[in-house]
C-alpha atoms as a PDB file:
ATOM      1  CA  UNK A   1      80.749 126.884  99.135  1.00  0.00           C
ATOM      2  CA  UNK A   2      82.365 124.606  96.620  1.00  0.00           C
ATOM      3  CA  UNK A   3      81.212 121.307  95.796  1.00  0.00           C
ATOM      4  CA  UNK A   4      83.096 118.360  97.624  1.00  0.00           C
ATOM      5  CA  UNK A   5      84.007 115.787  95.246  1.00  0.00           C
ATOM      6  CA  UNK A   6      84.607 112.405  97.587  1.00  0.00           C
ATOM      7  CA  UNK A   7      87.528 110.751  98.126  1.00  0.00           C
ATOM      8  CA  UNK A   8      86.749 107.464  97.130  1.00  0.00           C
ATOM      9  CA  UNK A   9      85.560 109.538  93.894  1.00  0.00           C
ATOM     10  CA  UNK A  10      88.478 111.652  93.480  1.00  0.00           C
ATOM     11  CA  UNK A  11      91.040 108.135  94.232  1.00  0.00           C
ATOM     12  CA  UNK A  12      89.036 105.937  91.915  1.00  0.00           C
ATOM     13  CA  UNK A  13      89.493 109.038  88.794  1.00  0.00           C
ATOM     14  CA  UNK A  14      93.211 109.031  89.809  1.00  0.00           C
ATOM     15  CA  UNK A  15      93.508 105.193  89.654  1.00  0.00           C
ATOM     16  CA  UNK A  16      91.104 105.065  86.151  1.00  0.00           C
ATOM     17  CA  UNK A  17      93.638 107.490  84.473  1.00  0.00           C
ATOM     18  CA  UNK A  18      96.920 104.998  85.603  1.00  0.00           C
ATOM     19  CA  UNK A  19      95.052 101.850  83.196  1.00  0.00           C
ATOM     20  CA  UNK A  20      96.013 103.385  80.457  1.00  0.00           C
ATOM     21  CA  UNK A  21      99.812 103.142  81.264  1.00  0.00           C
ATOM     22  CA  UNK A  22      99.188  99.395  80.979  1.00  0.00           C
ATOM     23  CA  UNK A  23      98.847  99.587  76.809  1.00  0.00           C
ATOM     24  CA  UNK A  24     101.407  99.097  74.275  1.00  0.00           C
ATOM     25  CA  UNK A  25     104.390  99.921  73.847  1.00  0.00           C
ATOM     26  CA  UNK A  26     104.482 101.176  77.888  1.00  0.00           C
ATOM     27  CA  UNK A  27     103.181  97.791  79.557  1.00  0.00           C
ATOM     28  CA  UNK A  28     103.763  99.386  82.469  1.00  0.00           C
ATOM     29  CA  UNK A  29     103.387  97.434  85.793  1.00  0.00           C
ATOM     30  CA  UNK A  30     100.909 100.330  87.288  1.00  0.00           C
ATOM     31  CA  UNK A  31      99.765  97.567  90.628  1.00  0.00           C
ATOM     32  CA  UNK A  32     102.917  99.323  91.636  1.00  0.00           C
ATOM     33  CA  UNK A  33     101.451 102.710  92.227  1.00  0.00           C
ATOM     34  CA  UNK A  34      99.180 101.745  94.466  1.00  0.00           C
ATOM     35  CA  UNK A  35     101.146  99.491  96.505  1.00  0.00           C
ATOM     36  CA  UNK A  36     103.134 102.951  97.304  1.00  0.00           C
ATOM     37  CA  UNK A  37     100.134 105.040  97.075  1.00  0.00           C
ATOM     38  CA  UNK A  38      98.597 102.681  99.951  1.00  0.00           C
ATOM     39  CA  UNK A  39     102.692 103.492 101.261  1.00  0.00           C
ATOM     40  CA  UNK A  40     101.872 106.894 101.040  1.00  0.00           C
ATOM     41  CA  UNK A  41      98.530 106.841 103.501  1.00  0.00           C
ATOM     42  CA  UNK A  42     101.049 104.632 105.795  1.00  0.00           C
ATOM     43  CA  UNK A  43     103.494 107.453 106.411  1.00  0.00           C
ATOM     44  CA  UNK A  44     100.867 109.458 107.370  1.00  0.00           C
ATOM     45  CA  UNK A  45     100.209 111.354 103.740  1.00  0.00           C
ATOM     46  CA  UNK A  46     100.983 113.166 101.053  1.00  0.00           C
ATOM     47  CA  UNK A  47     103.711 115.470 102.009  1.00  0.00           C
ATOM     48  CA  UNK A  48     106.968 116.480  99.543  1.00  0.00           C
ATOM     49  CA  UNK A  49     109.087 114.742 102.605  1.00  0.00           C
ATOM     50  CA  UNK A  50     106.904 111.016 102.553  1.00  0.00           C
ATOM     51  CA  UNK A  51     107.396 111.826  98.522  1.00  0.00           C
ATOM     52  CA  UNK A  52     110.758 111.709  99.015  1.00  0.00           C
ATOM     53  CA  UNK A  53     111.063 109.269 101.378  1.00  0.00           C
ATOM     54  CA  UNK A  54     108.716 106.657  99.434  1.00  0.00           C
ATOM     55  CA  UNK A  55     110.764 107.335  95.881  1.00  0.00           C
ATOM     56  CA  UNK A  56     114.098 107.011  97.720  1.00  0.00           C
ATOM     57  CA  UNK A  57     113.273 103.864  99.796  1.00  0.00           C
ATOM     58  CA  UNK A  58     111.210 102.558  96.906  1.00  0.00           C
ATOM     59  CA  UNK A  59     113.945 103.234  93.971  1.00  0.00           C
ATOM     60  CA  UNK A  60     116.866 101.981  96.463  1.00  0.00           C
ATOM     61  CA  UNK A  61     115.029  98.292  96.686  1.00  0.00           C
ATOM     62  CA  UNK A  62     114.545  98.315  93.137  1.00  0.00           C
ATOM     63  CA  UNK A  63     117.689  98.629  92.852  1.00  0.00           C
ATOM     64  CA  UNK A  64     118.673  95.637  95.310  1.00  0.00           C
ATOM     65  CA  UNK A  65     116.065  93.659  93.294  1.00  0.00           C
ATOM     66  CA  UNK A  66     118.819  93.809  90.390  1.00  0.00           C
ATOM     67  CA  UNK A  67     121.695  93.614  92.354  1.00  0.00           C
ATOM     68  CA  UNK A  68     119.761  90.217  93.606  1.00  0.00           C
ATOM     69  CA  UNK A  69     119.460  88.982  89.940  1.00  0.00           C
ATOM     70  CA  UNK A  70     122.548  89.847  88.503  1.00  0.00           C
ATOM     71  CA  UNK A  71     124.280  87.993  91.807  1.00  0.00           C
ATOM     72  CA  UNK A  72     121.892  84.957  91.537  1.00  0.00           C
ATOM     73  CA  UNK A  73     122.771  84.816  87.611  1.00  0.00           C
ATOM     74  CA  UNK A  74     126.249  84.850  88.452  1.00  0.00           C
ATOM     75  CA  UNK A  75     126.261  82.189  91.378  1.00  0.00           C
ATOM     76  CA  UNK A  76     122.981  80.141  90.734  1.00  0.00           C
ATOM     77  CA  UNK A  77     125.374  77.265  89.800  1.00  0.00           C
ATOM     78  CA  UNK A  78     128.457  77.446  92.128  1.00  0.00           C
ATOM     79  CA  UNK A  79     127.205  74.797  94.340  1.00  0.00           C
ATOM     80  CA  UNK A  80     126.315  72.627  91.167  1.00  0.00           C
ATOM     81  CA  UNK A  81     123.153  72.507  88.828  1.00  0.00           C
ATOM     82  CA  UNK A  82     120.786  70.542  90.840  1.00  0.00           C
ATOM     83  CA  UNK A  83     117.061  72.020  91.801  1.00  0.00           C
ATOM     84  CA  UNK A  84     118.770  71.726  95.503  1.00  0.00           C
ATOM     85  CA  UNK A  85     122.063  73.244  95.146  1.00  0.00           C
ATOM     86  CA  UNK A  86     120.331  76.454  92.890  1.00  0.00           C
ATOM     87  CA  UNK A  87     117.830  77.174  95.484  1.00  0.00           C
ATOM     88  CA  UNK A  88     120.637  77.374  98.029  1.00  0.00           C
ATOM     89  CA  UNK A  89     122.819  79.604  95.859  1.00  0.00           C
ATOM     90  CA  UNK A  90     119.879  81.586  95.813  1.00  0.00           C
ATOM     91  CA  UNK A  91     119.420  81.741  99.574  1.00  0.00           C
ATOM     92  CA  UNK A  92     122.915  83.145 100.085  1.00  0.00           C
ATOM     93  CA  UNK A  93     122.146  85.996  97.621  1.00  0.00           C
ATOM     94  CA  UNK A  94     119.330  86.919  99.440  1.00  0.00           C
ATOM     95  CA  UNK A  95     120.864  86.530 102.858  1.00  0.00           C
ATOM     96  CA  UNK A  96     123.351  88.777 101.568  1.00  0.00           C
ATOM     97  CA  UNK A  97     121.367  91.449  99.764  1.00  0.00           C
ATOM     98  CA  UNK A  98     118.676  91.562 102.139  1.00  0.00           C
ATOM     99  CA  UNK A  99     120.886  91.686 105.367  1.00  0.00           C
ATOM    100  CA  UNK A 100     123.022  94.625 103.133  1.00  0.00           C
ATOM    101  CA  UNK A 101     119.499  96.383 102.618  1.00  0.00           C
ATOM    102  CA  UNK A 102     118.661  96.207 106.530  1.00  0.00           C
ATOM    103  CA  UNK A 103     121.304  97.696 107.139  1.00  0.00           C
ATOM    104  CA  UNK A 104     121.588 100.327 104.322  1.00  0.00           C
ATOM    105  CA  UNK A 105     118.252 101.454 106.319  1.00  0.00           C
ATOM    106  CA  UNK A 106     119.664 101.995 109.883  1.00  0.00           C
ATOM    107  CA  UNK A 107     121.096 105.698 107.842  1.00  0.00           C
ATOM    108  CA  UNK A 108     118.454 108.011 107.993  1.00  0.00           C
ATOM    109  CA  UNK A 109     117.899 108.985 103.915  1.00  0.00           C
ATOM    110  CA  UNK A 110     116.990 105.207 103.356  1.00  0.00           C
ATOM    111  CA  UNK A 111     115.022 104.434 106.900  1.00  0.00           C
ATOM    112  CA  UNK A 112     111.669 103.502 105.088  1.00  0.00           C
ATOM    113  CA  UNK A 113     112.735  99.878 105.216  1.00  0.00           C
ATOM    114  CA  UNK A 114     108.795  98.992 103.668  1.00  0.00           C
ATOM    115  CA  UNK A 115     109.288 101.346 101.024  1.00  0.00           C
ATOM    116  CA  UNK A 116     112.189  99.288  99.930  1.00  0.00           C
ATOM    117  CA  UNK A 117     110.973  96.115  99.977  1.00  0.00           C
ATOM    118  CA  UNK A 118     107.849  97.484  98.024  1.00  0.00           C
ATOM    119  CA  UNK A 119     111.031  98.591  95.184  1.00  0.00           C
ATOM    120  CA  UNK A 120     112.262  95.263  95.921  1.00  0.00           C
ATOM    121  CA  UNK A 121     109.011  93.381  94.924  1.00  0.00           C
ATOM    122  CA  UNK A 122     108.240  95.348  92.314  1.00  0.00           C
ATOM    123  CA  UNK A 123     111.665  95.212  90.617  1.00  0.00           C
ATOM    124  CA  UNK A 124     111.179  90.947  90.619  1.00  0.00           C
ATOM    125  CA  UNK A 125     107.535  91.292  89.969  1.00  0.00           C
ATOM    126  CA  UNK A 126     107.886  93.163  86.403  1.00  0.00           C
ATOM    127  CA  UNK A 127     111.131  91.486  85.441  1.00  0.00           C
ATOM    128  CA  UNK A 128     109.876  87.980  86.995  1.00  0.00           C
ATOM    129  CA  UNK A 129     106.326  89.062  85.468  1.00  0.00           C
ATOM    130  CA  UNK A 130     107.418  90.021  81.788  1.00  0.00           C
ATOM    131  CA  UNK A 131     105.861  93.756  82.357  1.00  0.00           C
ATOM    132  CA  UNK A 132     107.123  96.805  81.261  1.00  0.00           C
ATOM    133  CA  UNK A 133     108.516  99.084  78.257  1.00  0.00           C
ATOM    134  CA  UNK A 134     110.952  96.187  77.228  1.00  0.00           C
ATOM    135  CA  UNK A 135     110.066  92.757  79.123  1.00  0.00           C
ATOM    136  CA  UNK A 136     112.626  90.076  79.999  1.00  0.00           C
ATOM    137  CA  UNK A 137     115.252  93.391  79.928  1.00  0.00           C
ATOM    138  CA  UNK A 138     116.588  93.748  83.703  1.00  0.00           C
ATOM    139  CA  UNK A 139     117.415  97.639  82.908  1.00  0.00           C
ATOM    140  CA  UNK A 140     113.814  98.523  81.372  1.00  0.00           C
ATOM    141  CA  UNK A 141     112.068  96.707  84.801  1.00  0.00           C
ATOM    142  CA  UNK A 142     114.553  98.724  87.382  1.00  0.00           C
ATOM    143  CA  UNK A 143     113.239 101.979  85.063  1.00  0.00           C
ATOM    144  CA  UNK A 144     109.369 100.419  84.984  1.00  0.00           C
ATOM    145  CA  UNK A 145     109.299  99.421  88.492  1.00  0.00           C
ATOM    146  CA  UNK A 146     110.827 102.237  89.584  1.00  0.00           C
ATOM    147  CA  UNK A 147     108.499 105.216  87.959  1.00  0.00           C
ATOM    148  CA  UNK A 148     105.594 103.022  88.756  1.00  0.00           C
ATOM    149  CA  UNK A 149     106.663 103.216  92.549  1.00  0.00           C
ATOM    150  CA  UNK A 150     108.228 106.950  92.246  1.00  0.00           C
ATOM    151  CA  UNK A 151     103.945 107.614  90.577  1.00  0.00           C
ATOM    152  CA  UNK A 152     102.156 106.201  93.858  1.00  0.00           C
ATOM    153  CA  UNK A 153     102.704 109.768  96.259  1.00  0.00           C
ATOM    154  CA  UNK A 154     101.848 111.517  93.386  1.00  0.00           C
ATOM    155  CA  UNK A 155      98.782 109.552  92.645  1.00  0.00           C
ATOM    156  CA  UNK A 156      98.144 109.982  96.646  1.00  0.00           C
ATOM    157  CA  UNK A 157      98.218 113.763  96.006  1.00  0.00           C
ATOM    158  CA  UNK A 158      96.124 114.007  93.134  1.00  0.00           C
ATOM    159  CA  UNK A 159      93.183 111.959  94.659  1.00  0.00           C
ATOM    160  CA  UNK A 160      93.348 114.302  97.517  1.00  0.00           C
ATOM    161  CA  UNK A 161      93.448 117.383  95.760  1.00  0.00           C
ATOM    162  CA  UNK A 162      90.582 116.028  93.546  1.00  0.00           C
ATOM    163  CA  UNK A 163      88.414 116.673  96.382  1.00  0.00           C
ATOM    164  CA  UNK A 164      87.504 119.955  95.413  1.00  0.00           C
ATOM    165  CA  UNK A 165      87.724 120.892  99.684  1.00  0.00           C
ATOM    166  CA  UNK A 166      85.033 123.411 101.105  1.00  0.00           C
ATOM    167  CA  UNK A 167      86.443 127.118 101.158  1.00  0.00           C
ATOM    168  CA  UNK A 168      87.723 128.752 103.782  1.00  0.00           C
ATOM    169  CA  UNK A 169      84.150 129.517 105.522  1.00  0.00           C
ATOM    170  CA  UNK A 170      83.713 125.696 105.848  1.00  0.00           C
ATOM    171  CA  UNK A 171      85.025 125.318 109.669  1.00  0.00           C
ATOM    172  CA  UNK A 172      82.686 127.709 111.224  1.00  0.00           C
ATOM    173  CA  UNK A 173      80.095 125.782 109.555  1.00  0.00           C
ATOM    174  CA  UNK A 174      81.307 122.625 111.202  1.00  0.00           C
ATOM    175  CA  UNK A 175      81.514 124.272 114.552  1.00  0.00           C
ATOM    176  CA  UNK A 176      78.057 125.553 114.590  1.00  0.00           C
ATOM    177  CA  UNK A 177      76.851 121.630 113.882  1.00  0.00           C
ATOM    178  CA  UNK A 178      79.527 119.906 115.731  1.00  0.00           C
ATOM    179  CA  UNK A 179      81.256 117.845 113.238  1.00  0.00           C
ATOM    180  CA  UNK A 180      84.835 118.235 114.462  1.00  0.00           C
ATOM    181  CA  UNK A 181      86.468 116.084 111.430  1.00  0.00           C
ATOM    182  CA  UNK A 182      88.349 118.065 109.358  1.00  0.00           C
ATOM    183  CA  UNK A 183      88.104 117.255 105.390  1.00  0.00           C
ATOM    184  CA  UNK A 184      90.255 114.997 103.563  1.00  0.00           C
ATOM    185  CA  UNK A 185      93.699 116.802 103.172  1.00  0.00           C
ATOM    186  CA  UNK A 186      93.000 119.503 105.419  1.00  0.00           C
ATOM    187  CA  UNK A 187      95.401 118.620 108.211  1.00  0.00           C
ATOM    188  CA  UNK A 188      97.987 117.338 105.519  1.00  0.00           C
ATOM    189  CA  UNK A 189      98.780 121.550 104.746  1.00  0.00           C
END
């Protein structure tokens, strides 16, 4: 039988070896992957189809995170330059883009509505933040926040596949003493 490497073992290596995305020149916001890595668990798992899922919903409200900024640069003054009339310029963007990305997730290849807020957030929270390959640049945070998301079911996979699972003789071994719980990843093939 092959050793079994925990999970919260396996997870913790995985997350160790995304710190080192955080150095110069990358300055990558890597909090990202585990907001959809935590995603991930959500939909039920790693699986190619929550992969796809998570880096289509995730990338979409990335996108709608710039769409949000551009519009708010372009109409943060039309009702004048006052604190007041800015923050409700800013309200009607976000009425507008987050009623559009509601609705963009009643068709089915963008129904993960979570997974694109968490593009969403993380799209304001590197450019907002001053993270990534080129901070303060609107293009280089879609393409930071974006990978960083798109990394999170991949990270989900790897901590699970870390865990070095018993071989095949394992289950009768868990029938003969009872323990019904499969391992981790086991009911994810």
């Amino acid at each position: 039988m092959r050793i079994r490497l925990p999970h919260e073992v396996s997870a913790s290596i995985v997350a160790f070896a995304t710190v080192f995305l955080l150095m110069k020149p990358l300055d990558m916001p890597t909090w990202a992957i585990f907001i959809t890595w935590a995603g991930t668990f959500l939909q039920g798992g790693p699986s190619r189809p929550n992969a796809v899922a998570m880096i289509t919903a995730t990338t979409t409200g990335a996108g709608f995170g710039v769409l949000a900024v551009v519009l708010n640069r372009e109409t943060g003054t039309m009702l004048g330059a006052a604190p007041l009339s800015r923050t409700l310029a800013l309200a009607v963007v976000i009425f507008a883009v987050n009623g559009t990305l509601l609705t963009l997730g009643r068709l089915k290849p963008f129904a993960l509505i979570p997974g694109m807020f968490f593009g969403f957030a993380a799209l304001f929270a590197t450019y907002f933040g001053g993270s990534g390959y080129d901070a303060g640049n609107l293009g280089a945070a879609f393409v930071s926040a974006a990978a960083m998301c798109a990394l999170g079911p991949l990270c989900a996979t790897l901590g699970l596949r870390l865990t070095f699972a018993p071989s095949a003789a394992a289950p009768e071994m868990r029938e003969k003493t009872g323990d019904a719980t499969p391992p981790a990843g086991e009911a994810l093939a």
